[in-house]
C-alpha atoms as a PDB file:
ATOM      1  CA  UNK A   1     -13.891 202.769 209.197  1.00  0.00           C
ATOM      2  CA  UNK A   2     -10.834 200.852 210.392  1.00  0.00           C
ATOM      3  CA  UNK A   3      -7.465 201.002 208.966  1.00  0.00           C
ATOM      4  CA  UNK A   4      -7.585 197.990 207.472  1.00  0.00           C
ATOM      5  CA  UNK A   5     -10.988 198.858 205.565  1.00  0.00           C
ATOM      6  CA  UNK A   6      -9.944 202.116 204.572  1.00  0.00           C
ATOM      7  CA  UNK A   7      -6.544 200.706 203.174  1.00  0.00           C
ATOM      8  CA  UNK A   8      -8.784 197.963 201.616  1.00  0.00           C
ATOM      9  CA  UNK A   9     -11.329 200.989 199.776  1.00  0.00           C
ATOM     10  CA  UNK A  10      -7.964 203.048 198.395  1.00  0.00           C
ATOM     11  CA  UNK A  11      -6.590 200.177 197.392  1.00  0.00           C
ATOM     12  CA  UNK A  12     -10.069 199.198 195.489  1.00  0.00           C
ATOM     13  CA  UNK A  13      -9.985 203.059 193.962  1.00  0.00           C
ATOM     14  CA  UNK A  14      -6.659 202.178 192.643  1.00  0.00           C
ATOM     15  CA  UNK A  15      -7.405 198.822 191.191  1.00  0.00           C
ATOM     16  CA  UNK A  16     -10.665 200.923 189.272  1.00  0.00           C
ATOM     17  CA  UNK A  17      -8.477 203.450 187.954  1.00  0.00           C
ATOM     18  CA  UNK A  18      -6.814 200.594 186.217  1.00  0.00           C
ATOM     19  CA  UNK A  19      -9.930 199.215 184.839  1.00  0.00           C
ATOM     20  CA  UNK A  20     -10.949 202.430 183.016  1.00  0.00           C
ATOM     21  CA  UNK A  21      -7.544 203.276 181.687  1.00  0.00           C
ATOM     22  CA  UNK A  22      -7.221 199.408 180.311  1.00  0.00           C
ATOM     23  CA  UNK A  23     -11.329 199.514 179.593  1.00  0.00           C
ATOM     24  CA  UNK A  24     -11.180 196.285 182.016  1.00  0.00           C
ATOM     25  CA  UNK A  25     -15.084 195.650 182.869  1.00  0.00           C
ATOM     26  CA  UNK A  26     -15.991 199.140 182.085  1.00  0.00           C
ATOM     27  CA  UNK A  27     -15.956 201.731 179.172  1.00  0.00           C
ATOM     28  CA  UNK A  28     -11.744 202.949 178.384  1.00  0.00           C
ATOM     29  CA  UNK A  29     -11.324 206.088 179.816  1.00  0.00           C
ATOM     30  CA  UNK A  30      -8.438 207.931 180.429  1.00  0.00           C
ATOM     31  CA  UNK A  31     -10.174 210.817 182.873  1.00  0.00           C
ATOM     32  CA  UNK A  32     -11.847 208.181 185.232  1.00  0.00           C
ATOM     33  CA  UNK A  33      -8.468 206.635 185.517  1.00  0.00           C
ATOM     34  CA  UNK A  34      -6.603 210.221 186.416  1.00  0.00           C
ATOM     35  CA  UNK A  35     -10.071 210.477 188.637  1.00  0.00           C
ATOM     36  CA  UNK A  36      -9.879 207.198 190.916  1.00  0.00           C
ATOM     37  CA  UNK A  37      -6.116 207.362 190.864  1.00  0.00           C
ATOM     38  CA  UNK A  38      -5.863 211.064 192.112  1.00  0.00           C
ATOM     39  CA  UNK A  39      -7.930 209.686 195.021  1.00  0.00           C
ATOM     40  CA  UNK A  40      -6.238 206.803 195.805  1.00  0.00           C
ATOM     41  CA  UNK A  41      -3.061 208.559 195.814  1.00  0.00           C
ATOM     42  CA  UNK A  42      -4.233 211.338 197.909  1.00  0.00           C
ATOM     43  CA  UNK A  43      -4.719 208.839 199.904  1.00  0.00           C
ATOM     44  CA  UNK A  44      -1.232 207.583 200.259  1.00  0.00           C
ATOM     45  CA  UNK A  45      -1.878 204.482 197.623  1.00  0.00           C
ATOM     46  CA  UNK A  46       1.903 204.355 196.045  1.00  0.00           C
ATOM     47  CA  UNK A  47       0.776 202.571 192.892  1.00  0.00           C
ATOM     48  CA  UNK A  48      -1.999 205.215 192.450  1.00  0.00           C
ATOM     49  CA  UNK A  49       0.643 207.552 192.339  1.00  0.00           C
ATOM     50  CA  UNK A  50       3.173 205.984 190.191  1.00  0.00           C
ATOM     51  CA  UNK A  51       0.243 205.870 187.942  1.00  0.00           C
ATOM     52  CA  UNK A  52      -0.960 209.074 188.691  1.00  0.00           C
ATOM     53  CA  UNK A  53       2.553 210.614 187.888  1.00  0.00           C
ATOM     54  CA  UNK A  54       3.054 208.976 184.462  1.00  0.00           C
ATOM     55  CA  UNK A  55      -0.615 209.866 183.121  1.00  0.00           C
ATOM     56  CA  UNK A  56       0.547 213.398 183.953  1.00  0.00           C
ATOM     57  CA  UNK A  57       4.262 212.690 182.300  1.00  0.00           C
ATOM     58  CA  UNK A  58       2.393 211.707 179.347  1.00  0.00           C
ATOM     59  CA  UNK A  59      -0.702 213.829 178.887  1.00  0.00           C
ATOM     60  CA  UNK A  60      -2.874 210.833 179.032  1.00  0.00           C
ATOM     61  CA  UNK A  61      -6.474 211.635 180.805  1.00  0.00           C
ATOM     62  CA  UNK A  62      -4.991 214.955 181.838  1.00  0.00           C
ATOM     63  CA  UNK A  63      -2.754 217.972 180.463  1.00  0.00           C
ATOM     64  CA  UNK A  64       0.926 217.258 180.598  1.00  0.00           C
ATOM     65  CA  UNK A  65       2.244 218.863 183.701  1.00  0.00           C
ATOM     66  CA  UNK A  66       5.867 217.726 184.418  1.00  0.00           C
ATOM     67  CA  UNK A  67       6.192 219.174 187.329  1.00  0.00           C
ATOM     68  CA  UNK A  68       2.978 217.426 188.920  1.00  0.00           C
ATOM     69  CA  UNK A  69       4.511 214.000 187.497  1.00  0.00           C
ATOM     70  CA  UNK A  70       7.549 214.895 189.220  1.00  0.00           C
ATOM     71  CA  UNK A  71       5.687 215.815 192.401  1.00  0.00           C
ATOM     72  CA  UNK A  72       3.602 212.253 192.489  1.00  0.00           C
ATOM     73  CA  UNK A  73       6.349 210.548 191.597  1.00  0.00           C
ATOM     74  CA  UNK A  74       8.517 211.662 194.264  1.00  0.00           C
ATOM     75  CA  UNK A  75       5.613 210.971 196.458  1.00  0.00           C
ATOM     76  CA  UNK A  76       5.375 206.995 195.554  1.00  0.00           C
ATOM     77  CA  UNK A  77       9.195 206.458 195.272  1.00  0.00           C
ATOM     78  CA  UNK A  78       9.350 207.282 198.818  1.00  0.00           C
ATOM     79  CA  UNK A  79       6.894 205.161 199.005  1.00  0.00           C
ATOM     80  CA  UNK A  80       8.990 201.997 197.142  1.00  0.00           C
ATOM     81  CA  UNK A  81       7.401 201.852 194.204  1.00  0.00           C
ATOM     82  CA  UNK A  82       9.804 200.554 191.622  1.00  0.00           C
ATOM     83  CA  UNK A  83       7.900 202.288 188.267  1.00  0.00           C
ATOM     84  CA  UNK A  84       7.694 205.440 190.253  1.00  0.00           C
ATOM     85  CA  UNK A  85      11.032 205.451 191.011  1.00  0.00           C
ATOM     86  CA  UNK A  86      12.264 204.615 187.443  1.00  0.00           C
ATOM     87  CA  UNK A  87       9.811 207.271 186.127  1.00  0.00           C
ATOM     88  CA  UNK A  88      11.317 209.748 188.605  1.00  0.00           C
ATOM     89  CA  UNK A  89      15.039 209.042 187.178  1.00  0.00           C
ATOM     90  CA  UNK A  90      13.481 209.697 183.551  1.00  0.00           C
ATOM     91  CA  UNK A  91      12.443 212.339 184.974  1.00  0.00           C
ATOM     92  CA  UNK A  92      15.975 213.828 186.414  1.00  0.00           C
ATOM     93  CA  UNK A  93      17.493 212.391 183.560  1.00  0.00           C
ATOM     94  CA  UNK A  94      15.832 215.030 180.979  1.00  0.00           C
ATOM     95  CA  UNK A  95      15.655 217.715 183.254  1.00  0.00           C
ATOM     96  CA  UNK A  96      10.947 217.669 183.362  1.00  0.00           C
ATOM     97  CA  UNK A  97       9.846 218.521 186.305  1.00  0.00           C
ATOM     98  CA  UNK A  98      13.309 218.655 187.781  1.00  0.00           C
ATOM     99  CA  UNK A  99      16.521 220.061 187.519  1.00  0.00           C
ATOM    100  CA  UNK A 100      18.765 217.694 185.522  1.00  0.00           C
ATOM    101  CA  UNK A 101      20.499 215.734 187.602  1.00  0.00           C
ATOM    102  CA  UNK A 102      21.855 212.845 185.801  1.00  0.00           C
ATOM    103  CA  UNK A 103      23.477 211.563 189.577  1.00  0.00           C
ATOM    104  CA  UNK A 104      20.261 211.371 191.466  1.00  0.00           C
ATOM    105  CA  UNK A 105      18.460 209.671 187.680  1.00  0.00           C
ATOM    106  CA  UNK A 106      20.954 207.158 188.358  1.00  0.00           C
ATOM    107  CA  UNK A 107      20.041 206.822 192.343  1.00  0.00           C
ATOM    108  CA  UNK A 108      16.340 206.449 191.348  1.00  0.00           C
ATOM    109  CA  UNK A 109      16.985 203.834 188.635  1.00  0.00           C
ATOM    110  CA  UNK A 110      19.222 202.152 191.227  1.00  0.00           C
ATOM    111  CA  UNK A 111      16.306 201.650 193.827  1.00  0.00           C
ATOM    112  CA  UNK A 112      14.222 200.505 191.201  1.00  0.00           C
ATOM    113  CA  UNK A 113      16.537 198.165 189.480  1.00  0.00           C
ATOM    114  CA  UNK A 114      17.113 196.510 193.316  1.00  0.00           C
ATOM    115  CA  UNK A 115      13.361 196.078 193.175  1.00  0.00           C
ATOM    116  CA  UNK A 116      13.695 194.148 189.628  1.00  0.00           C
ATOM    117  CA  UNK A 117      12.487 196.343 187.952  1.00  0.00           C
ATOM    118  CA  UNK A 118      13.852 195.518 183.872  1.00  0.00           C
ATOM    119  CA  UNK A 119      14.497 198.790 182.097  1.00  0.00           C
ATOM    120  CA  UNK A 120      15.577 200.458 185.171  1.00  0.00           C
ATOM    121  CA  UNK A 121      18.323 197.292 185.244  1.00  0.00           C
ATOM    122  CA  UNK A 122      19.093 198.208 181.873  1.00  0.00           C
ATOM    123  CA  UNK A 123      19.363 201.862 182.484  1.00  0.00           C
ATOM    124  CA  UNK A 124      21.762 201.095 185.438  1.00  0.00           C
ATOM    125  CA  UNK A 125      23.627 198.911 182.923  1.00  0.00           C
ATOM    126  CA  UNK A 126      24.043 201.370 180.118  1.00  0.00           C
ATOM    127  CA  UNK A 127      25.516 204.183 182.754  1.00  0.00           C
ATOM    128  CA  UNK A 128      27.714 201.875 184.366  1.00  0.00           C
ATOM    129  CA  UNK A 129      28.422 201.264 180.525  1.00  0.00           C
ATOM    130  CA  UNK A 130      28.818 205.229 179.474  1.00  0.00           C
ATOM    131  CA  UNK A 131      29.839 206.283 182.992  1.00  0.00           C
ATOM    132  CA  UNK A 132      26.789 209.423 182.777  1.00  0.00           C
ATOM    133  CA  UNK A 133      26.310 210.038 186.212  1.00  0.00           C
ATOM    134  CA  UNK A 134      28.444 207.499 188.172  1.00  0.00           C
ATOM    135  CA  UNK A 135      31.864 205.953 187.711  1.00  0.00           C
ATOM    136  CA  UNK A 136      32.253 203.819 184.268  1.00  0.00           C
ATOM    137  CA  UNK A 137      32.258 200.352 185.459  1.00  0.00           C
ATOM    138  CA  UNK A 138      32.052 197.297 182.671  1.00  0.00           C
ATOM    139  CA  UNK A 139      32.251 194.781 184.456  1.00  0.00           C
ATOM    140  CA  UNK A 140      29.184 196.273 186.485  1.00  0.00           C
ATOM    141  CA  UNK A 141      27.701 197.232 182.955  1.00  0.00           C
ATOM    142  CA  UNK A 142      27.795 193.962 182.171  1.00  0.00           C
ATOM    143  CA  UNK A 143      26.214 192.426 185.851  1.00  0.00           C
ATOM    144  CA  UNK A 144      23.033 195.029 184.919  1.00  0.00           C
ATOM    145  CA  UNK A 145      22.298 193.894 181.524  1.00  0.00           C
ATOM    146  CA  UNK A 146      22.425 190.586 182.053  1.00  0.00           C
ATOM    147  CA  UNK A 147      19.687 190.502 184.639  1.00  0.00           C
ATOM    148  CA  UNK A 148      17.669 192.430 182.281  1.00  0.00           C
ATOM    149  CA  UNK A 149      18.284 190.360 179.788  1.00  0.00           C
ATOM    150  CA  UNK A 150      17.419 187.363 181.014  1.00  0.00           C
ATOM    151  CA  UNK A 151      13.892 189.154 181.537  1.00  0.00           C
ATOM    152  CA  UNK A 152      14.229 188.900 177.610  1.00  0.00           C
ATOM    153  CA  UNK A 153      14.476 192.797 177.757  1.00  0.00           C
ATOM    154  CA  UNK A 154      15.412 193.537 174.005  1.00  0.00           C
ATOM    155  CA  UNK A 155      17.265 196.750 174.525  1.00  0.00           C
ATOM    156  CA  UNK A 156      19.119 194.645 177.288  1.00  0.00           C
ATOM    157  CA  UNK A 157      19.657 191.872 175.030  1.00  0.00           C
ATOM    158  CA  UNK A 158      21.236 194.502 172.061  1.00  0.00           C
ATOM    159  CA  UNK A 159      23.627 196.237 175.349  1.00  0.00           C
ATOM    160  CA  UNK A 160      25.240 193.066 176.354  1.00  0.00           C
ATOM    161  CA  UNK A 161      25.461 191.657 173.027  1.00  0.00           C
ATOM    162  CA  UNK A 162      27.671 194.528 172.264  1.00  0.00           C
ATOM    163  CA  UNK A 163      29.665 194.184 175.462  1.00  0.00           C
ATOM    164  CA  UNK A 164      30.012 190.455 174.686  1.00  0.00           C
ATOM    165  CA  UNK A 165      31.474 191.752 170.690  1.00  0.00           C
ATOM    166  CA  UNK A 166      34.016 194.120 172.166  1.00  0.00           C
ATOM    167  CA  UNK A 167      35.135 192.512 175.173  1.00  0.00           C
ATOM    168  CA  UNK A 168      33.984 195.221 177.374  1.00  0.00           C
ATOM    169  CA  UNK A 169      33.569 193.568 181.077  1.00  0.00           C
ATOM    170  CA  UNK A 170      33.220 190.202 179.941  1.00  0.00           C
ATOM    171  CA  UNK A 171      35.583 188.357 177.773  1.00  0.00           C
ATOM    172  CA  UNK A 172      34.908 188.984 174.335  1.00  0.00           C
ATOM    173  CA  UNK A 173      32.864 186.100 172.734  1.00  0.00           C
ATOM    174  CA  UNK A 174      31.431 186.979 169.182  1.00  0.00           C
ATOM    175  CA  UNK A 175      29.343 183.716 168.890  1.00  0.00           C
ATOM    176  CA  UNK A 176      27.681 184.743 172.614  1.00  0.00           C
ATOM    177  CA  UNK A 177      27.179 188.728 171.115  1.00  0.00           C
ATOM    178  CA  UNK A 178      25.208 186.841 168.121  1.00  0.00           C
ATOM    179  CA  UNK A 179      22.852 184.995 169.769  1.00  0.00           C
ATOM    180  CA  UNK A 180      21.910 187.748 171.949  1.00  0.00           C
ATOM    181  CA  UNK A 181      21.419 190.126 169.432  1.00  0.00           C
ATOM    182  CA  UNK A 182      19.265 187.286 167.459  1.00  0.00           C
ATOM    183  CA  UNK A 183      17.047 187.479 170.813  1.00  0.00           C
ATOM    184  CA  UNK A 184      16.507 190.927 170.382  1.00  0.00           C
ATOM    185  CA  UNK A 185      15.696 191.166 166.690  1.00  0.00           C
ATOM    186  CA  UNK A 186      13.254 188.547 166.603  1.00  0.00           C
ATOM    187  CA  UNK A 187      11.706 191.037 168.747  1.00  0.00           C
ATOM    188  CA  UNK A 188      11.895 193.509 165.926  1.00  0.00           C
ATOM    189  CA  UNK A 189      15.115 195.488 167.708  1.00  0.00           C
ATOM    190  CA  UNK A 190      15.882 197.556 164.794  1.00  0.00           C
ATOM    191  CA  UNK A 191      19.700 198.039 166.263  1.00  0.00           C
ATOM    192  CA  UNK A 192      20.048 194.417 166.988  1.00  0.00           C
ATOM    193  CA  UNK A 193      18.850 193.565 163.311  1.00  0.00           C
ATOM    194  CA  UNK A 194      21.487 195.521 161.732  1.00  0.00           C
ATOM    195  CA  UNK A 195      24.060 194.595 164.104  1.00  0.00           C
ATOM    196  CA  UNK A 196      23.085 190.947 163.783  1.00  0.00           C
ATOM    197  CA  UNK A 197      23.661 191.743 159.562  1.00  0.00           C
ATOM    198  CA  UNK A 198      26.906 192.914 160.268  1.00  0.00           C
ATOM    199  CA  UNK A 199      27.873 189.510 162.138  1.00  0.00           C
ATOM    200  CA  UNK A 200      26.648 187.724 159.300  1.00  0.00           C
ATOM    201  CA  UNK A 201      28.263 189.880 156.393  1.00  0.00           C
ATOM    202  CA  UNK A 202      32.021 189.591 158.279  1.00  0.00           C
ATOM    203  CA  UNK A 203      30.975 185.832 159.128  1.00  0.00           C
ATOM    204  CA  UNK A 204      31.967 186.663 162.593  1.00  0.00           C
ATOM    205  CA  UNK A 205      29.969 184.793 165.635  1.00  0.00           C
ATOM    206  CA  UNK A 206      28.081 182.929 163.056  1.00  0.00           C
ATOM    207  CA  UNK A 207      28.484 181.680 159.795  1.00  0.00           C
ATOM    208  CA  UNK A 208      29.311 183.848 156.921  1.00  0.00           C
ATOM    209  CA  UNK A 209      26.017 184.380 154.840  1.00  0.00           C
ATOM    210  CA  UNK A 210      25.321 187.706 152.846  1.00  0.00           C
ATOM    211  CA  UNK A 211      21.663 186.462 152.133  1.00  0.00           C
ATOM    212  CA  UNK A 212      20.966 186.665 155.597  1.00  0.00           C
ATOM    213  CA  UNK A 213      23.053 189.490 156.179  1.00  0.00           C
ATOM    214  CA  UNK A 214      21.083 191.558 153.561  1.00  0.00           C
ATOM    215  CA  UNK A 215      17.416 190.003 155.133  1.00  0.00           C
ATOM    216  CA  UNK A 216      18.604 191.434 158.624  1.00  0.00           C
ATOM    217  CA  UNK A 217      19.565 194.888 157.354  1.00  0.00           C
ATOM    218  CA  UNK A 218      16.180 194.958 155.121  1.00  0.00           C
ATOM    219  CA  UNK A 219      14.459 194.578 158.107  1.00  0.00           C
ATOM    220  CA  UNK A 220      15.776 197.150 160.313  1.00  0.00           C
ATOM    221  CA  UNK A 221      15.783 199.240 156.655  1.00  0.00           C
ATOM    222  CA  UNK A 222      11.914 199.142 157.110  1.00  0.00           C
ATOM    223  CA  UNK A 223      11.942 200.266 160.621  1.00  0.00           C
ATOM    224  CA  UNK A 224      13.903 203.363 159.993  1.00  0.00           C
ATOM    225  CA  UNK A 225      17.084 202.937 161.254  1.00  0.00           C
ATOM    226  CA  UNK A 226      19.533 204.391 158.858  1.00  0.00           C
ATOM    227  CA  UNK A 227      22.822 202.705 158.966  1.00  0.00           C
ATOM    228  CA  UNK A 228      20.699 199.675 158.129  1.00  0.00           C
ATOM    229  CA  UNK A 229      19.006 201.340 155.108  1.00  0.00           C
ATOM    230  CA  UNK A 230      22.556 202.269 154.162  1.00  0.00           C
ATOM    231  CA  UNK A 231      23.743 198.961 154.979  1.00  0.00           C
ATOM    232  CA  UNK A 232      20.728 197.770 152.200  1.00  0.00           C
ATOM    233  CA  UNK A 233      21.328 200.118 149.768  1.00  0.00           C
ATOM    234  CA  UNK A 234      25.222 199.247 149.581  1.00  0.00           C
ATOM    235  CA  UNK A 235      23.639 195.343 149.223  1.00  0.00           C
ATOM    236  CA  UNK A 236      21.242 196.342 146.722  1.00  0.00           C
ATOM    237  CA  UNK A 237      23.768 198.681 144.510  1.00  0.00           C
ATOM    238  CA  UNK A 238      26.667 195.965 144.757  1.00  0.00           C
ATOM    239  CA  UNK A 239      24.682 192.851 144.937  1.00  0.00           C
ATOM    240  CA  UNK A 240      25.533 191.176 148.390  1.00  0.00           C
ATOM    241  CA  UNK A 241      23.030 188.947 149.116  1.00  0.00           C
ATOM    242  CA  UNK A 242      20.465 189.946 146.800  1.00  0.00           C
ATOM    243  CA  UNK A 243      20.236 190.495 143.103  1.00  0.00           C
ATOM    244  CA  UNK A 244      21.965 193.967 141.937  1.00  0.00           C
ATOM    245  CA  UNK A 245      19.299 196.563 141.934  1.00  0.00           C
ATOM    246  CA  UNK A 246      19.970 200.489 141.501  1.00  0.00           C
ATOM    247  CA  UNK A 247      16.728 201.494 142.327  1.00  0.00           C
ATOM    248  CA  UNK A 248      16.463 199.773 145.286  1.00  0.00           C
ATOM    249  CA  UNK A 249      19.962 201.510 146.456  1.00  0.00           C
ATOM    250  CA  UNK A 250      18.545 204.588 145.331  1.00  0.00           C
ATOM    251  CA  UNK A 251      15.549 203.951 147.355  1.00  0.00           C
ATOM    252  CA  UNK A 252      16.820 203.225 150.508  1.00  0.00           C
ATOM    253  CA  UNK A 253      19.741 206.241 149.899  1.00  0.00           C
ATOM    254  CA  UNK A 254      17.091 208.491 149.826  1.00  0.00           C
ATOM    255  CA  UNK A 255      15.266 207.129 153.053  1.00  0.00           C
ATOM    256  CA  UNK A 256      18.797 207.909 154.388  1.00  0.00           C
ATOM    257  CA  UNK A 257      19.081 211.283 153.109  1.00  0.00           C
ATOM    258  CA  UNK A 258      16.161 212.175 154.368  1.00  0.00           C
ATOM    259  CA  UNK A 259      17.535 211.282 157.949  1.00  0.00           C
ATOM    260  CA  UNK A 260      20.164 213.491 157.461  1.00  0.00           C
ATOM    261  CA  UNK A 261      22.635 210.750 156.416  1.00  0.00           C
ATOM    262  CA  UNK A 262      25.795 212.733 154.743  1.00  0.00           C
ATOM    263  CA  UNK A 263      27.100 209.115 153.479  1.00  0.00           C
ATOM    264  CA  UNK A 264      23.783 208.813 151.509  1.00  0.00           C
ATOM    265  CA  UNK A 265      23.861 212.237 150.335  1.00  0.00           C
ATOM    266  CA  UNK A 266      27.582 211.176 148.817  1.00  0.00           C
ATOM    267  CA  UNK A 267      26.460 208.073 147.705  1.00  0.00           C
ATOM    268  CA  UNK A 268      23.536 209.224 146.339  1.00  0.00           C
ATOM    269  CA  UNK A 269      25.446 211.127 144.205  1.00  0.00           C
ATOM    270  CA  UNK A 270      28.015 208.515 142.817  1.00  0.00           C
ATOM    271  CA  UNK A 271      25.499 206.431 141.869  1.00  0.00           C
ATOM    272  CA  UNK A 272      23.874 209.175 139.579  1.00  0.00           C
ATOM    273  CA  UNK A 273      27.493 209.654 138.125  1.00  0.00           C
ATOM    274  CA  UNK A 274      27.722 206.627 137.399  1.00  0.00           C
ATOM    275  CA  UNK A 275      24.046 206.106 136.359  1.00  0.00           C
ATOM    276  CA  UNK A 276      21.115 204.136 137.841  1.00  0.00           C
ATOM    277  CA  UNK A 277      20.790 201.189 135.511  1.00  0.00           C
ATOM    278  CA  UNK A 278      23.798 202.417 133.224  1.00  0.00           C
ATOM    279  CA  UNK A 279      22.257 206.020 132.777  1.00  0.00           C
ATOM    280  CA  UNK A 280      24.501 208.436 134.198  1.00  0.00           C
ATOM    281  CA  UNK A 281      22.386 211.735 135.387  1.00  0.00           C
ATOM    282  CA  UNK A 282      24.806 214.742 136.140  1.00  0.00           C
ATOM    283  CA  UNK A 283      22.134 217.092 137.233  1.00  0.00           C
ATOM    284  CA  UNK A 284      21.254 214.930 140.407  1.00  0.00           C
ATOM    285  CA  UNK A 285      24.641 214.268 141.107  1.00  0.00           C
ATOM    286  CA  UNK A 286      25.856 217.619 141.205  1.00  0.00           C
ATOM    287  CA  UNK A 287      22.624 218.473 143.587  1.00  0.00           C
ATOM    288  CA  UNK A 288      23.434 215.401 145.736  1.00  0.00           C
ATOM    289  CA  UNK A 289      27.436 216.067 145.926  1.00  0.00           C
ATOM    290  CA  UNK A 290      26.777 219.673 147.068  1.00  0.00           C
ATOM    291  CA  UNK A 291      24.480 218.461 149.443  1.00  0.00           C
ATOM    292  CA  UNK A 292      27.697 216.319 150.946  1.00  0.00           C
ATOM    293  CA  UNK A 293      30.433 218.742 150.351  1.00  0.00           C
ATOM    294  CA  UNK A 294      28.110 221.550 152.305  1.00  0.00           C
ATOM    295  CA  UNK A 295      28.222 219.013 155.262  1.00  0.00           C
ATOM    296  CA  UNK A 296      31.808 218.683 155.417  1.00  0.00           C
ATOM    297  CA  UNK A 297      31.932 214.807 153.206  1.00  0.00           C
ATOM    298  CA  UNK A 298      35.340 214.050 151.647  1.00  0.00           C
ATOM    299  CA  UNK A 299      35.297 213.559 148.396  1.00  0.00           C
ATOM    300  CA  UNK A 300      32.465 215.519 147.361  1.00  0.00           C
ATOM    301  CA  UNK A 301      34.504 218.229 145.954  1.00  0.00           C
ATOM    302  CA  UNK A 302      36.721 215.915 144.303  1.00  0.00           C
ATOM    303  CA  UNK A 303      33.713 214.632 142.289  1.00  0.00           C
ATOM    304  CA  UNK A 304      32.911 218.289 141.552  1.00  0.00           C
ATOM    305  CA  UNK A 305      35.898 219.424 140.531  1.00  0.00           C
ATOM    306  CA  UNK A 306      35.926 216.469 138.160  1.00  0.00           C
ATOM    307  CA  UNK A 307      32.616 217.085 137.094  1.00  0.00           C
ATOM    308  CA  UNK A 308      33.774 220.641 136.229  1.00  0.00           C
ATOM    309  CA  UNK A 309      36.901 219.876 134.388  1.00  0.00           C
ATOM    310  CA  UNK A 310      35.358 216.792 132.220  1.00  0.00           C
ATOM    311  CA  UNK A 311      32.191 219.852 131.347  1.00  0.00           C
ATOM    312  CA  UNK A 312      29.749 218.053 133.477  1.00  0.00           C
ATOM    313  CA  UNK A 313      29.158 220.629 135.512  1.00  0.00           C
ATOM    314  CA  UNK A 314      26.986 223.718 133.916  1.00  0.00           C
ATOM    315  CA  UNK A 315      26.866 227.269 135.517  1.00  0.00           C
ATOM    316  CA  UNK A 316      22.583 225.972 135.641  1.00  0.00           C
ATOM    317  CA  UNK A 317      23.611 223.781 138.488  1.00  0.00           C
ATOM    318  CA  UNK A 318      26.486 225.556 140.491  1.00  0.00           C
END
């Protein structure tokens, strides 16, 4: 067979390994993808291997081996492929495969990034940004992001956005921060949503509203990020952009708690001293300041102590 035959049968082993692990033409399977890709790659194919190397990273079609996803990966970043190569600085990053390195995750990411590839630009960005693993550099923070954002990379889009609100390498433009951040949460960036909230609750980079302040933290709320469920219940308990409604504080305080939030635990318990709907309940709010003042919260002891002094407090719930 000549070489450009046999490069032209790998390549068509690689292309079938895609097929069966996107169920392209044939029946989805994860195994016939690992299968055709192993032999592509074996045979020097660097996309097989990239492939190849994150099926292994993620267990898919084969057990997770880190090390062999290292191995393959290394194999097709020499080989210039741009997802091998950000895979492999994952891979450095959090120490699988590898020893953590978190200067050659940043030299992997870097070759990639060259190559265009978008999350590797917006890894680059955010170390330039944090300085893990190379010299902090904002104004070369900023240069990553923004080609990654202008892929309409949402993580990209929430980075530079926050560059752009605190003046870090760029001058600071609040109105510029706002409409990048709008970008990303109409892409359902949980971060961006609350941070867009924020903007609209100070009236700063857009207009003042608290109705749409409260609608972008409700909707980062749902996702699970927790300062925006805290962010909803203080809406929903003082009645900033919404109608006043203690159970839905309590609701979302709870989500919070549950997170681990120490503010929710706190607040949580000030709002059963005071009472949801008017009816204080001084069992629950000794539980829930304990909870804070075992964490470290100021203030929680101050509410117990007063609890205790005004006979609020019973020896059942110390």
């Amino acid at each position: 067979m000549s070489k450009a035959a046999n490069q032209a049968f790998v390549f068509a082993q690689s292309n079938l390994g895609g097929y069966y692990s996107m169920g392209q033409g044939v029946e989805k399977s994860a195994e016939q993808a690992v299968y055709w890709w192993r032999k592509a790659a074996e045979a020097g194919n660097a996309e097989a291997g990239a492939n190849l190397a994150r099926a292994y990273s993620l267990g898919e079609g084969v057990g997770r081996d880190d090390a062999l996803a290292a191995t393959w990966a290394q194999k097709a970043s020499d080989g210039r492929n741009a997802d091998a190569q950000y895979l492999l600085g994952i891979l450095y990053s959090q120490g699988r495969g590898v020893a953590q390195d978190n200067d050659l995750a940043f030299r992997w990411w870097m070759k990639a990034a060259v190559q265009g590839h978008v999350v590797a630009q917006y890894n680059v960005g955010v170390v330039y940004r944090d300085g893990q693993g190379v010299g902090k550099d904002e104004r070369q923070a900023f240069e990553w992001l923004s080609k990654a954002a202008d892929k309409d990379n949402d993580l990209a889009q929430f980075a530079l956005g926050g560059l752009y609100w605190d003046g870090l390498g760029v001058t600071k433009d609040p109105v510029q921060a706002a409409r990048l951040w709008r970008k990303a949460a109409d892409q359902r960036n949980a971060f961006a949503q609350k941070a867009l909230g924020t903007a609209y609750c100070e009236g700063v980079g857009v207009a003042q509203s608290s109705a749409d302040a409260a609608g972008w933290w409700l909707k980062a709320a749902r996702q699970g990020n927790v300062d925006a469920q805290l962010a909803s219940a203080y809406a929903s308990a003082n009645g900033v952009g919404i109608a006043r409604d203690d159970k839905a504080a309590e609701s979302w305080w709870l989500e919070a708690a549950k997170a681990g939030s120490v503010d929710a635990e706190f607040s949580l318990g000030s709002l059963y001293y005071r009472g949801v709907d008017g009816k204080p309940n001084y069992k629950e709010a000794a539980k829930w300041f304990f909870k804070a003042a075992g964490h470290g919260r100021s203030g929680a002891k101050t509410y117990l102590d007063l609890m205790k002094e005004n006979g609020q407090l019973d020896s059942k719930m110390l």
